[in-house]
Protein backbone atom coordinates (compact mmCIF):
# COMPACT_ATOMS: atom_id res chain seq x y z
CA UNK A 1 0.00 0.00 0.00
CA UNK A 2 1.64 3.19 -1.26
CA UNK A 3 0.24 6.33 0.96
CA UNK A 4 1.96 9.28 -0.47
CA UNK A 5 1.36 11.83 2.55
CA UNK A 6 2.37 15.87 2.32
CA UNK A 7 4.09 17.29 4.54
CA UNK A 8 6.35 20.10 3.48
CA UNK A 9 5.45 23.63 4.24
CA UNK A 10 4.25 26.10 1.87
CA UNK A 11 7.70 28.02 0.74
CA UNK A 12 5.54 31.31 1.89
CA UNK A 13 6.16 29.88 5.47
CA UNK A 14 9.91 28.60 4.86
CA UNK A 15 10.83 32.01 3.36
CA UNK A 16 8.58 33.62 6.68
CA UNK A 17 10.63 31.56 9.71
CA UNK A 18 14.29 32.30 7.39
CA UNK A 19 13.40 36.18 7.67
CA UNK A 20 12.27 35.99 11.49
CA UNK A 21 15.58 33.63 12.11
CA UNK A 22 18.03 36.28 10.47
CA UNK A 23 16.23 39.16 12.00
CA UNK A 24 16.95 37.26 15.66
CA UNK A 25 20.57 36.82 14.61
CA UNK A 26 20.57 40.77 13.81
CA UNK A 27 19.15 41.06 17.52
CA UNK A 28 21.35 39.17 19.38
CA UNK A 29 24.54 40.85 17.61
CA UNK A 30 23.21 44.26 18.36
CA UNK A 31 22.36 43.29 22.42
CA UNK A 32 25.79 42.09 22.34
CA UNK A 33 26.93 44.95 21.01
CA UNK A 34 25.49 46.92 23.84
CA UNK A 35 26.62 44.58 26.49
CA UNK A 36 29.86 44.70 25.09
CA UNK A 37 29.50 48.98 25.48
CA UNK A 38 27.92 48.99 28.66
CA UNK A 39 30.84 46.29 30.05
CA UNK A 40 32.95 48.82 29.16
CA UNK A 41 31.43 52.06 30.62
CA UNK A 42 31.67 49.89 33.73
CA UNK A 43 35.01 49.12 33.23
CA UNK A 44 35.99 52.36 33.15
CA UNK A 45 34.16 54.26 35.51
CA UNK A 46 35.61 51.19 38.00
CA UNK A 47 39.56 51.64 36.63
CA UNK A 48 38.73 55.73 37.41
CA UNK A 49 37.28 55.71 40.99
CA UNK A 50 37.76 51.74 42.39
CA UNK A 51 35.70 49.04 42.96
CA UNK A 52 31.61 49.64 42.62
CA UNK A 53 28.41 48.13 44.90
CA UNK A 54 25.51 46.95 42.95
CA UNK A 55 22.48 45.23 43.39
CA UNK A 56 21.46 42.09 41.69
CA UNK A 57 17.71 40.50 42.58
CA UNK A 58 18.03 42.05 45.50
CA UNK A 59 21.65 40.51 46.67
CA UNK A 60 24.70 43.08 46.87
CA UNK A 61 27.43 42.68 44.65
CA UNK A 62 31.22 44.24 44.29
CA UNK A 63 31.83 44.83 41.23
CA UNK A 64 35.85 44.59 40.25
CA UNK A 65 38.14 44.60 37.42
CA UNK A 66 40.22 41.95 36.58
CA UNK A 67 43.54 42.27 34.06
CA UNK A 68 43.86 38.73 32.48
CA UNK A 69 45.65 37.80 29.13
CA UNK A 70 44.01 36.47 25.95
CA UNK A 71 45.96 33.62 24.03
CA UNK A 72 46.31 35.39 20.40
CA UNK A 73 47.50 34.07 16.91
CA UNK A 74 48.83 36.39 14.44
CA UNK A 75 47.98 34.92 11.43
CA UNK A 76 49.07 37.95 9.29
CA UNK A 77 52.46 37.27 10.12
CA UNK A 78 52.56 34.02 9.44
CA UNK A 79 50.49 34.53 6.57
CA UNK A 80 53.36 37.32 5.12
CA UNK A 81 56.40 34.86 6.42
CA UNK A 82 54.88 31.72 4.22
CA UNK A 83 53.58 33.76 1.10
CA UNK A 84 50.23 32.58 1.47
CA UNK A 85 46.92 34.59 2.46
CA UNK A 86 45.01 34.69 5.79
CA UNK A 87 42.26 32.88 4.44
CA UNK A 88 44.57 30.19 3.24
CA UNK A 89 45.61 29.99 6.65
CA UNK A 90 42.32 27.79 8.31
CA UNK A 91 43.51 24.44 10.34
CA UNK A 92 44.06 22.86 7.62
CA UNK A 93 46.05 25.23 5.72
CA UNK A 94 48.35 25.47 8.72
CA UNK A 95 48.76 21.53 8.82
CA UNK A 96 49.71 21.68 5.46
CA UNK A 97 52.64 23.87 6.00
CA UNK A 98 53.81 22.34 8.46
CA UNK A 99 53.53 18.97 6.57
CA UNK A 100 55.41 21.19 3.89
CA UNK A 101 58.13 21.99 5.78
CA UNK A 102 57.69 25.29 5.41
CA UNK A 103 57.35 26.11 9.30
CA UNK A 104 57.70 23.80 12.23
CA UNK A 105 55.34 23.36 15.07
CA UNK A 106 57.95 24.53 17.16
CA UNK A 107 58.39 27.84 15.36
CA UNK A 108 54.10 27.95 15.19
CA UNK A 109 54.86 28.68 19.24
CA UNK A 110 56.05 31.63 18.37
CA UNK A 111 53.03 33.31 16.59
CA UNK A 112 51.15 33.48 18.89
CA UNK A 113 51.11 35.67 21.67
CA UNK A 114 49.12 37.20 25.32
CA UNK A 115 47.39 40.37 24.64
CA UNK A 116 46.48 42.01 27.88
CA UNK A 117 42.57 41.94 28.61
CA UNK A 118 40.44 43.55 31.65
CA UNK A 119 36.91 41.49 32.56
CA UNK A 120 34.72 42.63 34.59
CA UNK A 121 34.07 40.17 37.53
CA UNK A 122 30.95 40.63 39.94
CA UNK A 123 30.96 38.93 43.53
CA UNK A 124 28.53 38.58 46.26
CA UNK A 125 29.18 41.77 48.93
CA UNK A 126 30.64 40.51 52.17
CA UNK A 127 29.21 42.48 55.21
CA UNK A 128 33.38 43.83 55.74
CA UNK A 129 33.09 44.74 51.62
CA UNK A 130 29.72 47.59 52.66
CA UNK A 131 31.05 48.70 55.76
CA UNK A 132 33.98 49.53 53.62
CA UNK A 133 32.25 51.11 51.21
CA UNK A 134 30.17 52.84 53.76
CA UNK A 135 33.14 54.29 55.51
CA UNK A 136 34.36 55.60 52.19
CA UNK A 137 31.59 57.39 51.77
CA UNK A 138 30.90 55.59 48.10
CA UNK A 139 27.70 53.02 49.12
């Protein structure tokens, strides 16, 4: 018995749900975007007058600044040492390289490289982190 059921959407609704799921990518790049800028404000306001006391769901929190290191490749110099492009330069353009010859995974080590980063780290308020603050004048 040969049932031939249907049951692909109309390409009305396919095209529909591909516009609402790019439109939600849009979002999410532009509220990360603003976290990103807010994060920062933060940052900075913290670096220029010390740590900060704020609230979340009701629960006080210090807010700090931490300096930390991000691991970094620098792919354009590799890239300009090999003669090939960036692009060319995925994981496996790299392996093939150094299958080549043409660099060793020892010298890879040495592309890449720490770039300093600050993060902003929130912890719950101990009751000696307000009276602090208190005495300071800043809560």
């Amino acid at each position: 018995m040969d049932v031939n059921v249907n049951t692909h959407m109309k390409e009305s609704e396919i095209n529909g749900l591909y516009n609402e799921m790019e439109q939600l990518k849009n979002k999410r790049k532009q509220d990360l975007e603003l976290i990103q800028t807010k994060e920062d404000q933060i940052i900075k306001h913290i670096l220029k007058h010390g740590n900060v006391l704020a609230y979340k769901n009701n629960v006080a929190h210090i807010l700090t600044v931490k300096n930390s290191y991000s691991r970094k490749f620098d792919k354009a110099r590799l890239a300009d040492d090999v003669g090939r492009t960036q692009a060319e330069l995925n994981v496996i353009g790299i392996a093939e390289i150094v299958e080549d010859g043409k660099v060793s995974s020892e010298k890879l080590e040495e592309y890449f490289y720490d770039e300093p980063i600050q993060k902003l780290k929130a912890r719950k308020a101990k009751q000696s982190d307000m009276d602090l603050l208190r005495s300071s004048g800043r809560a």
